[in-house]
Protein backbone atom coordinates (compact mmCIF):
# COMPACT_ATOMS: atom_id res chain seq x y z
CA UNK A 1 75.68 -126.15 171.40
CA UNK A 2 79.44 -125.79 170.91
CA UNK A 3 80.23 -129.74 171.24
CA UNK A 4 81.20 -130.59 167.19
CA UNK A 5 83.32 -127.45 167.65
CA UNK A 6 87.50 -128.33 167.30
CA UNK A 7 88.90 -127.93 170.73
CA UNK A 8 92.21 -126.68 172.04
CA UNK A 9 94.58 -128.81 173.74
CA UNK A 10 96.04 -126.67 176.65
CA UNK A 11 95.53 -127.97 180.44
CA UNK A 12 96.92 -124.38 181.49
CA UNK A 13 96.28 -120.73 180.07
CA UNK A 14 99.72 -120.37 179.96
CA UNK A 15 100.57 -123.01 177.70
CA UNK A 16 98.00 -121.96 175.28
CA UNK A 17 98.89 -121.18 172.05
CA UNK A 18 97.34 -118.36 168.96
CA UNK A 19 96.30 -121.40 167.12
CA UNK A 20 94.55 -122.36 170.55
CA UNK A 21 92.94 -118.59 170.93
CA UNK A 22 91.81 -119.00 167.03
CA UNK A 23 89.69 -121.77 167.53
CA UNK A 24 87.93 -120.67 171.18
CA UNK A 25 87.73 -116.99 170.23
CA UNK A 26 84.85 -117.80 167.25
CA UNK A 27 83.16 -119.70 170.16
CA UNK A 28 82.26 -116.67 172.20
CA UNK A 29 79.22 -115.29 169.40
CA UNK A 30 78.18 -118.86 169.29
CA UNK A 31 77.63 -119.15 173.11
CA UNK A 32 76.14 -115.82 173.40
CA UNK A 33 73.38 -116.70 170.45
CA UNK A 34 72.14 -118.99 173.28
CA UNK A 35 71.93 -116.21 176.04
CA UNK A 36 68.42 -114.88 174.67
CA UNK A 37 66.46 -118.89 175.02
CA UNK A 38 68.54 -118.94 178.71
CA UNK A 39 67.47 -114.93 179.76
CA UNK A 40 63.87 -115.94 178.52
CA UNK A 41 64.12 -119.27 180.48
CA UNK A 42 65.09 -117.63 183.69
CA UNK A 43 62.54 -114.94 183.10
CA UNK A 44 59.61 -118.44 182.90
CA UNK A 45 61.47 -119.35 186.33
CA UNK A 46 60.50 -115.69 188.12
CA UNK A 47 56.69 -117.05 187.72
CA UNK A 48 57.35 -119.48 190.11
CA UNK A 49 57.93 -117.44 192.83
CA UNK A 50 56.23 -114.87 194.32
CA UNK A 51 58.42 -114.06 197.40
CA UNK A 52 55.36 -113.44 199.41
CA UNK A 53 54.18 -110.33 196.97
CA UNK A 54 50.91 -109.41 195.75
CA UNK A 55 52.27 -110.40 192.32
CA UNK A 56 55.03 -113.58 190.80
CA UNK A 57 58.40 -111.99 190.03
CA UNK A 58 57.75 -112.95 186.57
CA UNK A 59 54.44 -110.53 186.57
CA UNK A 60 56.73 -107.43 188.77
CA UNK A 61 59.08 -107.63 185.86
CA UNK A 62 56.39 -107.60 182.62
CA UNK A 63 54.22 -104.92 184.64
CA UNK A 64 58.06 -103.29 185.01
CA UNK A 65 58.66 -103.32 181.15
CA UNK A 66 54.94 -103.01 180.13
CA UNK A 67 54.69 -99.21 182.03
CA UNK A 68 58.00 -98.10 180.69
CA UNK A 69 57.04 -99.13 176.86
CA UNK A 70 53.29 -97.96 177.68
CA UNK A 71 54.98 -94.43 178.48
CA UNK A 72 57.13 -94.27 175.07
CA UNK A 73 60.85 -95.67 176.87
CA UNK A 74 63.18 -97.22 173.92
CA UNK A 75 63.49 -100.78 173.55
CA UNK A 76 67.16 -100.55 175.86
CA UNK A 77 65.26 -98.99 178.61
CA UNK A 78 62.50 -101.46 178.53
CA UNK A 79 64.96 -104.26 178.23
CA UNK A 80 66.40 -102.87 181.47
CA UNK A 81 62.98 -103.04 183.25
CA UNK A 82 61.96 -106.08 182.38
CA UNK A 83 65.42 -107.70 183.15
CA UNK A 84 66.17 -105.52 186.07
CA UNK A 85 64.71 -108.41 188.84
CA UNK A 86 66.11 -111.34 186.68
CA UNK A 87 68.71 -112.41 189.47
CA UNK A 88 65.97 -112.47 192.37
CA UNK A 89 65.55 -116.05 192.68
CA UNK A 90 69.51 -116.81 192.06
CA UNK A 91 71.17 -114.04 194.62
CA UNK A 92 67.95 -112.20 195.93
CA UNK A 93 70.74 -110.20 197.99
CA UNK A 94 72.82 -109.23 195.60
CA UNK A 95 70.16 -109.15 192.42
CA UNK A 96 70.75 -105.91 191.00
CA UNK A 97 74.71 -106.95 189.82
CA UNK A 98 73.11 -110.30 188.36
CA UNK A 99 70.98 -108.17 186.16
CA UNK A 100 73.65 -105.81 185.29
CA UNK A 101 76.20 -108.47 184.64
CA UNK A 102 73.87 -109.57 181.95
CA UNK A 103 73.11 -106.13 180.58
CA UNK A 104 76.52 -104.48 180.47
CA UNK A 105 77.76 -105.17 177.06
CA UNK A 106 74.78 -104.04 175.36
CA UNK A 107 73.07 -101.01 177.10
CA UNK A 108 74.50 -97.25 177.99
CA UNK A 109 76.56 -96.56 181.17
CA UNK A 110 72.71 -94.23 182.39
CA UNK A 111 70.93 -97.71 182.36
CA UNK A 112 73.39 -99.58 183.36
CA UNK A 113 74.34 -98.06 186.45
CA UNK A 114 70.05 -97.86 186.89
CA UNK A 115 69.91 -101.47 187.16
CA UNK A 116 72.99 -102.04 188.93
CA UNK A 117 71.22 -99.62 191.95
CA UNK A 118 67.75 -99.81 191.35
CA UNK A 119 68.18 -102.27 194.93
CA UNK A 120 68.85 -99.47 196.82
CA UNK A 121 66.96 -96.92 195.50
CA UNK A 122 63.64 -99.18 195.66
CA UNK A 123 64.91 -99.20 199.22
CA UNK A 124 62.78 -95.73 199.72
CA UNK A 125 59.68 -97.37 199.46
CA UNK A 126 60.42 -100.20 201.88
CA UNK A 127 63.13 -100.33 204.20
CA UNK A 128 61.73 -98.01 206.51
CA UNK A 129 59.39 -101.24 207.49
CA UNK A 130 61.94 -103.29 207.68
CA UNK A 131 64.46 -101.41 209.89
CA UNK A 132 67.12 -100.07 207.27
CA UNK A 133 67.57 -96.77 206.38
CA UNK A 134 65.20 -95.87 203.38
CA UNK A 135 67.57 -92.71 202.91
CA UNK A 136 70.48 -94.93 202.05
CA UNK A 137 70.34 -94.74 198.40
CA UNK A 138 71.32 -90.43 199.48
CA UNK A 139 75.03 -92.19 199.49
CA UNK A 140 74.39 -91.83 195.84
CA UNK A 141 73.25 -88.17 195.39
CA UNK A 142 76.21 -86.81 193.54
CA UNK A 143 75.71 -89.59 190.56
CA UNK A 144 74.85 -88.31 187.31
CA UNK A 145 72.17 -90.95 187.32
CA UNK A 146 70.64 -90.14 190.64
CA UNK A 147 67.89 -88.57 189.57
CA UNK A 148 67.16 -91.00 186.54
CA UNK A 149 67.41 -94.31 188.62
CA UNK A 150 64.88 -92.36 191.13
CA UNK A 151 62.84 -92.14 188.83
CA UNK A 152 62.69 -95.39 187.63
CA UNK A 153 61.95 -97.04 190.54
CA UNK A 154 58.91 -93.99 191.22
CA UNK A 155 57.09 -94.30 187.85
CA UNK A 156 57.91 -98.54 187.02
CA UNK A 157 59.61 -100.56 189.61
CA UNK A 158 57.77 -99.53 192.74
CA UNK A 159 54.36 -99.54 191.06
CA UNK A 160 54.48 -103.07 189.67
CA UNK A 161 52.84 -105.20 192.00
CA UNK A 162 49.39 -104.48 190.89
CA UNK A 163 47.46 -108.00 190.97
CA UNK A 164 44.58 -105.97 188.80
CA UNK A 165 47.17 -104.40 186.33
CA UNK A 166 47.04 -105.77 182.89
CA UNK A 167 50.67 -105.93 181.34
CA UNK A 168 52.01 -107.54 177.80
CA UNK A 169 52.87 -111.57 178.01
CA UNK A 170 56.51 -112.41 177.95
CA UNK A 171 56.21 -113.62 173.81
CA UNK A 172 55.12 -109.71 173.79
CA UNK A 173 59.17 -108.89 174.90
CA UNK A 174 60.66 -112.23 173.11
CA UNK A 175 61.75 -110.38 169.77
CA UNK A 176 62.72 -107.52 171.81
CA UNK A 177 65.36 -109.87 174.20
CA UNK A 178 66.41 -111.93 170.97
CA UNK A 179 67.34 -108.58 168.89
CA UNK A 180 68.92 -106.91 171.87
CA UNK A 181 70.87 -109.77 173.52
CA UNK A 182 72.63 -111.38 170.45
CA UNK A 183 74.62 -108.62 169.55
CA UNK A 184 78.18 -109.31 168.70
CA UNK A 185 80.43 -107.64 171.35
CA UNK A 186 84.20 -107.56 171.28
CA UNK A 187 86.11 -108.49 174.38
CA UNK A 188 86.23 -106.08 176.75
């Protein structure tokens, strides 16, 4: 952790200084070497819940990744998959932007924008039961990424609550988060 680190002095943004800025701007790559051991952490957390599915979140999301790597996707796309439910048990409403929060520095604006709607367009399969329009993800039709989040949640997402399926353990996507999710990023 950061706690030996020098600290700045400021109470208020506005009195900050450059000298202030130099010592908390280094600080940024240190906290995001940690994100990797706290995504993998959360990920242990999704096994602990299974929502009522046939299948633990934790098991939707390596049968998510496991299919897409199983059908030749690269590494950002299964990152994506396996990361794309992450957010269920913190804001199951709103899980999607959880996921994509965590994902936006380091993937393309095509997978981005995939996880960030996959909610929606998993809708199809569902809502219908559940009295919400299964059409709603239409909204979305003139998207360049329509067609590519459709069929994400047709060949992976949807498919991945197979009790009998047999997909790769979480150490299988360890080096895979660590390599992907450590990446110095400059401020955006």
């Amino acid at each position: 952790m950061t706690t030996h680190a020098p600290r700045a002095a400021f109470k208020t943004f506005e009195e900050s200084t450059a000298e202030d800025w130099a010592l908390i701007s280094p600080q940024l790559n240190v906290t995001q070497s940690y994100v990797p051991d706290r995504v993998i952490g959360l990920l242990r957390d999704l096994e602990y819940d299974h929502g009522g599915f046939p299948v633990d979140r934790l098991e939707h999301s390596l049968q998510t990744a496991t299919r897409a790597q199983r059908d030749g996707r690269d590494d950002e796309y299964v990152l994506c998959a396996l990361l794309h439910d992450i957010g269920d048990t913190l804001a199951p409403f709103n899980h999607p932007s959880i996921a994509a929060g965590i994902l936006r520095p380091f993937v393309t604006e095509a997978n981005h924008w995939m996880v960030e709607h996959h909610g929606i367009f998993q809708g199809y399969y569902f809502w219908h039961h559940i009295g919400l329009d299964k059409n709603a993800r239409e909204a979305y039709r003139d998207s360049p990424y329509f067609e590519y989040t459709e069929e994400f949640c047709a060949k992976y997402d949807q498919t991945a609550f197979d009790s009998d399926y047999k997909s790769e353990p979480l150490d299988h996507f360890e080096p895979l988060i660590r390599s992907m999710l450590v990446t110095t990023v400059p401020a955006q």
